[in-house]
N, C-alpha and C. Protein backbone atom coordinates (compact mmCIF):
# COMPACT_ATOMS: atom_id res chain seq x y z
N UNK A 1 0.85 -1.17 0.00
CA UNK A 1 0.00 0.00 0.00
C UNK A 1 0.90 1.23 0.00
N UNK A 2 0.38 2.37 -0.89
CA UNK A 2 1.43 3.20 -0.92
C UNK A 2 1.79 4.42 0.57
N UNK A 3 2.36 4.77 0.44
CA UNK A 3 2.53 5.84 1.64
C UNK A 3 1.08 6.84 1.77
N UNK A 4 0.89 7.56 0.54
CA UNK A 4 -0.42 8.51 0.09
C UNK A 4 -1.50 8.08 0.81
N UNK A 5 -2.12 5.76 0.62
CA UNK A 5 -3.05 6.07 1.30
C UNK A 5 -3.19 5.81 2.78
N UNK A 6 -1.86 5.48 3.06
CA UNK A 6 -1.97 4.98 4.74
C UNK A 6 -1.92 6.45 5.52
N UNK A 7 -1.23 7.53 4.74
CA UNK A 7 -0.93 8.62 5.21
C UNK A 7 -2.81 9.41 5.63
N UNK A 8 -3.18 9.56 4.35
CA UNK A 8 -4.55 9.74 4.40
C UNK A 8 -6.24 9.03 5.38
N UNK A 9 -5.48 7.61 5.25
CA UNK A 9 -5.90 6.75 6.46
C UNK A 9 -5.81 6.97 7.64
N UNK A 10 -4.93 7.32 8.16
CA UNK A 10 -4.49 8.03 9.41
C UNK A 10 -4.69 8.91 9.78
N UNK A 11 -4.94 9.88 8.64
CA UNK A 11 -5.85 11.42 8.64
C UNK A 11 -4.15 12.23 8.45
N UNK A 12 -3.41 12.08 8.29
CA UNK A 12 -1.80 12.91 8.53
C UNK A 12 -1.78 13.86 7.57
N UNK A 13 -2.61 13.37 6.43
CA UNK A 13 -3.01 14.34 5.42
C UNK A 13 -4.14 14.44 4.80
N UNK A 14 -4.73 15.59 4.28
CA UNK A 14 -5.68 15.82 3.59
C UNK A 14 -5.73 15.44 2.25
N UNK A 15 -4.81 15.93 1.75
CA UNK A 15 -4.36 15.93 0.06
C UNK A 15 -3.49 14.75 -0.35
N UNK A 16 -3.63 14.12 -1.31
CA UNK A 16 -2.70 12.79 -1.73
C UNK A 16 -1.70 13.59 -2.41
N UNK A 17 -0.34 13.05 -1.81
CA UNK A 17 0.67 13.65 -2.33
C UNK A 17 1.38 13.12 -3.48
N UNK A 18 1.48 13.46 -4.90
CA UNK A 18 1.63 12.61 -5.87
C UNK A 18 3.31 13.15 -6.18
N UNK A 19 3.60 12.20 -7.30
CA UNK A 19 5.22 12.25 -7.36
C UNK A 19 5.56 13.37 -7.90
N UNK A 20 6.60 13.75 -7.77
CA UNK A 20 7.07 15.13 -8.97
C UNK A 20 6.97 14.53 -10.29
N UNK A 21 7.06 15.45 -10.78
CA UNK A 21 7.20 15.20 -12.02
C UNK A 21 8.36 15.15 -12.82
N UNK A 22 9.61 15.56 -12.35
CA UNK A 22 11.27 15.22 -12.69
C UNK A 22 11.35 13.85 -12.30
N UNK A 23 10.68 13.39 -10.97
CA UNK A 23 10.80 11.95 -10.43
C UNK A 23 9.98 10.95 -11.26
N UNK A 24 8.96 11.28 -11.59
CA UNK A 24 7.99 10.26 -12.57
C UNK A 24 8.72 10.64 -14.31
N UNK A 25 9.26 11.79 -14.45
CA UNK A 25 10.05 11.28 -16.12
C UNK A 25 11.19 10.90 -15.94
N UNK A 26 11.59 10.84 -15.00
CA UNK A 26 13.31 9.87 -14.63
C UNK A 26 13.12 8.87 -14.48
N UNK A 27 12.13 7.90 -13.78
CA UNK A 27 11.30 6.63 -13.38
C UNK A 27 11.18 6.28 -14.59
N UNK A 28 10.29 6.72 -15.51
CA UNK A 28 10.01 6.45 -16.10
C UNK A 28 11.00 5.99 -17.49
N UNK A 29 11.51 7.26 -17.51
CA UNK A 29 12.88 6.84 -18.72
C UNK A 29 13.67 5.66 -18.30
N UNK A 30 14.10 5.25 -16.94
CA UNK A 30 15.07 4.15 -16.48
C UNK A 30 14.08 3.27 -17.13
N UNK A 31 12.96 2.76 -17.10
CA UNK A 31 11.97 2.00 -16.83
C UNK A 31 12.29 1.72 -18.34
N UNK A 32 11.59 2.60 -19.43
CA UNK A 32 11.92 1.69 -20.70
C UNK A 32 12.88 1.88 -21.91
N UNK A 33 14.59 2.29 -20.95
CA UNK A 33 15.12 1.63 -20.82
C UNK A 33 15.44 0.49 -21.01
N UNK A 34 15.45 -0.02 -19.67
CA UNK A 34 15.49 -1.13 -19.20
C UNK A 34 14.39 -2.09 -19.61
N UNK A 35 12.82 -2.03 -19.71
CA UNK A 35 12.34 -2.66 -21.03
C UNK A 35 12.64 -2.75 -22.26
N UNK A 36 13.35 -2.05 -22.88
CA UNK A 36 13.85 -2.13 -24.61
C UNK A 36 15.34 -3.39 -24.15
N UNK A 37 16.14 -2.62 -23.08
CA UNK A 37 17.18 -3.94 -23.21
C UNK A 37 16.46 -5.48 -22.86
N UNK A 38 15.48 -5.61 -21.93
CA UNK A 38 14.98 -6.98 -21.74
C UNK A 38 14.47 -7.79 -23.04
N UNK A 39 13.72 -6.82 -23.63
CA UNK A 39 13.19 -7.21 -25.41
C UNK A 39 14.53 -7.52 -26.00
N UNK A 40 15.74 -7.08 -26.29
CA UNK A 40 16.54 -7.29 -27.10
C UNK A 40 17.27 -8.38 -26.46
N UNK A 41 17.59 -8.97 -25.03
CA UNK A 41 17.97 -10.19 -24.16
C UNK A 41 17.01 -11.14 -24.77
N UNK A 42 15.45 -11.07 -25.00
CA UNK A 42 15.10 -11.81 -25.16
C UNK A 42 14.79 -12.39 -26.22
N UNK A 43 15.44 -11.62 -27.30
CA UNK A 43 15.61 -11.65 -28.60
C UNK A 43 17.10 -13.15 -28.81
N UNK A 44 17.70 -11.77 -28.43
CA UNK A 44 19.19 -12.80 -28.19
C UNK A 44 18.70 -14.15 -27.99
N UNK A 45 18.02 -14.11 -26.53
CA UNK A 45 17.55 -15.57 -26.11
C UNK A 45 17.59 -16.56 -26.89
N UNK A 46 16.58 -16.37 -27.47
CA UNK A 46 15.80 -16.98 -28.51
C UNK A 46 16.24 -17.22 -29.90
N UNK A 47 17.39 -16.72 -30.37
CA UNK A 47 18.32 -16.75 -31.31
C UNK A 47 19.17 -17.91 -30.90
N UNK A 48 19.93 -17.62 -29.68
CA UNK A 48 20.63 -18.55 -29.07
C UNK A 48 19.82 -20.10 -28.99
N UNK A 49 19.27 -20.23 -28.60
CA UNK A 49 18.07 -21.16 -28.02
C UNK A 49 17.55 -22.10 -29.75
N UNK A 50 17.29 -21.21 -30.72
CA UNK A 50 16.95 -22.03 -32.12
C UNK A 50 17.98 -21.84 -32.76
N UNK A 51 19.24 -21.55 -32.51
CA UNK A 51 20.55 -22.12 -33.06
C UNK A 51 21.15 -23.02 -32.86
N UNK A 52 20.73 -23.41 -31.58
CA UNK A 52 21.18 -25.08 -30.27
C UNK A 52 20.12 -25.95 -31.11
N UNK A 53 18.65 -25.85 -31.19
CA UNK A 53 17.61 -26.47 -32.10
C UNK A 53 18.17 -26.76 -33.16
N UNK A 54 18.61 -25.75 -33.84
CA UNK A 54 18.48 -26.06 -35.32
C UNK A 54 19.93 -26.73 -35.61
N UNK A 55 21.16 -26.80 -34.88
CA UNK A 55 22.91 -27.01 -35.33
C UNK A 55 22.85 -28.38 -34.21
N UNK A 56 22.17 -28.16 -32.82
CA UNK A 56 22.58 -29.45 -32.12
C UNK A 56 21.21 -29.99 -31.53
N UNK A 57 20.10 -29.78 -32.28
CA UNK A 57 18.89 -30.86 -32.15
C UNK A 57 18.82 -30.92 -30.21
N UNK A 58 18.92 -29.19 -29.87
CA UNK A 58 18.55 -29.23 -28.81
C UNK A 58 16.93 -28.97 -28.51
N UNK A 59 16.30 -29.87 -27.18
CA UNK A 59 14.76 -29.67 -27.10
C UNK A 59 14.64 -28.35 -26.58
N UNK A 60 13.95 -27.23 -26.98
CA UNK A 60 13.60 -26.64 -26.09
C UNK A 60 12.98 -26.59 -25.01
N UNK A 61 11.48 -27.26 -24.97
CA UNK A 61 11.09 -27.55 -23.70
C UNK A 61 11.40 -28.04 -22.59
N UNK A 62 12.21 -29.51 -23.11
CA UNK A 62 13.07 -29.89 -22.00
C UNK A 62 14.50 -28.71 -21.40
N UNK A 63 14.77 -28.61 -22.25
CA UNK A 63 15.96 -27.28 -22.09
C UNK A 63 15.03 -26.23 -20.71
N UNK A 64 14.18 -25.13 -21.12
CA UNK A 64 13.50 -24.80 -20.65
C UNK A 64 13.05 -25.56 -18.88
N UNK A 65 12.52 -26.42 -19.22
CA UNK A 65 12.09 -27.36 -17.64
C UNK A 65 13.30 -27.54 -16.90
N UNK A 66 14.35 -28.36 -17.35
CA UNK A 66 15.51 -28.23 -16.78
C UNK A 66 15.91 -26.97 -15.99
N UNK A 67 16.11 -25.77 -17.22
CA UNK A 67 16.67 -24.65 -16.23
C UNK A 67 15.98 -24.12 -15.66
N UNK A 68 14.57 -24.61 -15.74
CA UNK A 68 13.80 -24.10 -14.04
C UNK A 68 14.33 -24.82 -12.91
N UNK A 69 14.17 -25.78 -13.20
CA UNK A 69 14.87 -27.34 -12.47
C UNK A 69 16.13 -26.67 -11.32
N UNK A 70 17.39 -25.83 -12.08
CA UNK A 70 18.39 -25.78 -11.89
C UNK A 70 18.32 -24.20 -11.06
N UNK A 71 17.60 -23.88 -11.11
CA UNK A 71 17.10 -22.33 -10.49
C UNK A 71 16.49 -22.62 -9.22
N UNK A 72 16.20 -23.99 -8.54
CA UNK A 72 15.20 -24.34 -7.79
C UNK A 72 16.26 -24.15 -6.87
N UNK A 73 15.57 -24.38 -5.27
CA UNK A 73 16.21 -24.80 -4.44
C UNK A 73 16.26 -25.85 -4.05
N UNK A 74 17.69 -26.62 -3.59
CA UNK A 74 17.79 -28.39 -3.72
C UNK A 74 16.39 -29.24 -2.86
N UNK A 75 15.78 -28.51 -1.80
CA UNK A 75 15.14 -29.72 -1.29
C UNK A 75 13.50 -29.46 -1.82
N UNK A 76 13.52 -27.81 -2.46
CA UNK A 76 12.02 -28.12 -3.28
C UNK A 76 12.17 -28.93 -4.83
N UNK A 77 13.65 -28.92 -5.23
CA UNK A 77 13.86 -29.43 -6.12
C UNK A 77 13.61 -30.70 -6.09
N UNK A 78 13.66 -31.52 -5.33
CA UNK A 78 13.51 -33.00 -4.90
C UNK A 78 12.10 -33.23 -4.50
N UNK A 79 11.44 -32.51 -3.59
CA UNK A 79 10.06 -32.46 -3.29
C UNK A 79 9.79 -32.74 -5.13
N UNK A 80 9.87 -31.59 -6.05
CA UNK A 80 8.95 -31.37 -7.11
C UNK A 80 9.48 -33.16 -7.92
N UNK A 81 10.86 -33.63 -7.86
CA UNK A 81 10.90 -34.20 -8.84
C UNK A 81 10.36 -35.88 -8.28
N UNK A 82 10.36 -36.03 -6.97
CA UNK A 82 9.63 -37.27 -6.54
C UNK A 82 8.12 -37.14 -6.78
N UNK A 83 7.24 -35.88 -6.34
CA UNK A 83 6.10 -35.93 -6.94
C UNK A 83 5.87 -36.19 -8.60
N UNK A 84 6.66 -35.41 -9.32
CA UNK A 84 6.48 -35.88 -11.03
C UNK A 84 6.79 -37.35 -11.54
N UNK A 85 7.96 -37.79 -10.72
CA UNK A 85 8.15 -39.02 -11.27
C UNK A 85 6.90 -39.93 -10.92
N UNK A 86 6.32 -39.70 -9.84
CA UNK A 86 5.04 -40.65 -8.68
C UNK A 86 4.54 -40.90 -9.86
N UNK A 87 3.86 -39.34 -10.73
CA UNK A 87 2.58 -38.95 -11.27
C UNK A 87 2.98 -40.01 -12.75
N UNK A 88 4.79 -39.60 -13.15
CA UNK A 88 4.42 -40.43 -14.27
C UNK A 88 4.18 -41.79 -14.43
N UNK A 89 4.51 -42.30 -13.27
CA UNK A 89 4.36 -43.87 -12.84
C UNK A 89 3.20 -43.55 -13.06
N UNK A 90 2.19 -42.88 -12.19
CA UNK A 90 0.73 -43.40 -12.27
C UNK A 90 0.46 -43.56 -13.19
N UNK A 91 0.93 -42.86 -14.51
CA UNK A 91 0.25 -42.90 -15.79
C UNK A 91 1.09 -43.66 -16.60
N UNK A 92 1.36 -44.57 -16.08
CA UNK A 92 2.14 -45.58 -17.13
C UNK A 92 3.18 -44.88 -18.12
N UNK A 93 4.13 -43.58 -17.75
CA UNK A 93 5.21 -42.98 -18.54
C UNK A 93 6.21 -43.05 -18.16
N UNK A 94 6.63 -43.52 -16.94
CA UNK A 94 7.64 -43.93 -16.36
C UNK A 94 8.60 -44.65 -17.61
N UNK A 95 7.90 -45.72 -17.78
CA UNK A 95 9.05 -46.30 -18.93
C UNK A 95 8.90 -46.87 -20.22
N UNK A 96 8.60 -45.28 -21.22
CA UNK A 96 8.70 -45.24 -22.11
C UNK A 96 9.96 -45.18 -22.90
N UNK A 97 9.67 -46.65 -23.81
CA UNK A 97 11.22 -46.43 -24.51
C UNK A 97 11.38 -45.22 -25.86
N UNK A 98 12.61 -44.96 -26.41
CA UNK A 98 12.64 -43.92 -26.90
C UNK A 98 12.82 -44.25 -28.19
N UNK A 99 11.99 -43.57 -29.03
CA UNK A 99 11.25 -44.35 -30.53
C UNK A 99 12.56 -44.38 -31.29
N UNK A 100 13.43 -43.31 -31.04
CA UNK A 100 14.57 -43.60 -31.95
C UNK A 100 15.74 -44.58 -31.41
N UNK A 101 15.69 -44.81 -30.42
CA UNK A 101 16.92 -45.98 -29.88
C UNK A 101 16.59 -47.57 -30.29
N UNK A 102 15.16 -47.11 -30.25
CA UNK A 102 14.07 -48.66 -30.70
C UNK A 102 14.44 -49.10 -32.55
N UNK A 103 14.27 -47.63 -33.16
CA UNK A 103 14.59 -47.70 -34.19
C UNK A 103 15.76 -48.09 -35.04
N UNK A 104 16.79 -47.61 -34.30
CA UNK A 104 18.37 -47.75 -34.29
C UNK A 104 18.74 -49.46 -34.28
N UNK A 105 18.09 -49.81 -32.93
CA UNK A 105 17.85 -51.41 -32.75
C UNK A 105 17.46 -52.66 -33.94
N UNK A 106 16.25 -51.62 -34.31
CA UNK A 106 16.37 -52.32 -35.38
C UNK A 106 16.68 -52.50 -36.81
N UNK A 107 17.61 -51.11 -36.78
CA UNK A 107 17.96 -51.20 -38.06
C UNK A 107 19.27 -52.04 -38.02
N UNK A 108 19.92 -52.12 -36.70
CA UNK A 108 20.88 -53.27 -36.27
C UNK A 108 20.68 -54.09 -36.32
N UNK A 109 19.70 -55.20 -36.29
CA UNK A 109 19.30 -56.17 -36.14
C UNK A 109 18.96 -56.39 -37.56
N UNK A 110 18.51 -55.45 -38.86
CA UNK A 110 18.20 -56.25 -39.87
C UNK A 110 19.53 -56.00 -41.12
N UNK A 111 20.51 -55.56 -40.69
CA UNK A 111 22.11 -55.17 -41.04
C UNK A 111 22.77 -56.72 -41.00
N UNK A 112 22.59 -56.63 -39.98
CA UNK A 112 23.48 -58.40 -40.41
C UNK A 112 22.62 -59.67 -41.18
N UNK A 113 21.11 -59.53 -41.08
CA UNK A 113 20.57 -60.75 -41.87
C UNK A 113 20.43 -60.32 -43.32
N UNK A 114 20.90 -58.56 -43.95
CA UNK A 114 20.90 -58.30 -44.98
C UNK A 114 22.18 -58.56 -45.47
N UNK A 115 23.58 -58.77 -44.77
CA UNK A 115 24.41 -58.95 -45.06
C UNK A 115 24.77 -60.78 -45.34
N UNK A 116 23.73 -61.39 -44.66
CA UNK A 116 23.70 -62.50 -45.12
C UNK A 116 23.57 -63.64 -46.33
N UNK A 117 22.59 -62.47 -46.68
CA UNK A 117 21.95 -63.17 -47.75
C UNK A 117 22.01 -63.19 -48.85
């Protein structure tokens, strides 16, 4: 709550005392600022991020989940990841094999009976 209405609440003043106006266009200029550089970080970001996609077949989402993951603190980090794993057990995702290692498998497996024959 700002100062203005607790001040007024209290009765300490009559009149709401509002900011200058050198203080609200200085505020304000830092402000976007500092929004135009966050847009262009998050530009970058995202450049960075579908250059890993596109050169090293990185996931984003998982990328993404992870570095929340890694931002956590260690024992909510563990709280969160024993509850997710519970949940994927419940739903039978626990152990899903991975379509391309499956695939790989078998293109191994039909390499030598083509070389046989």
């Amino acid at each position: 709550m700002s100062d203005n209405v607790t001040k007024l609440r209290e009765g300490q003043s009559d009149s709401p005392v509002i900011c200058p106006e050198d203080k609200f266009k200085e505020t304000l200029a830092s402000y976007n600022t500092m929004k135009s550089d966050m847009d262009s970080a998050r530009g970058e970001m995202g450049s960075l991020l579908k250059n890993a996609e596109d050169q090293h077949q990185l996931h984003r989402k998982a990328f993404k989940d992870v570095q929340k993951l890694e931002k956590m603190d260690a024992a909510k980090r563990a709280d969160y990841l024993r509850a997710f794993n519970a949940y994927l057990k419940y739903l039978g995702l626990d152990a899903q094999p991975d379509m391309f290692d499956e695939a790989a498998k078998e293109a191994e497996a039909e390499e030598p009976a083509a070389a046989e024959a």
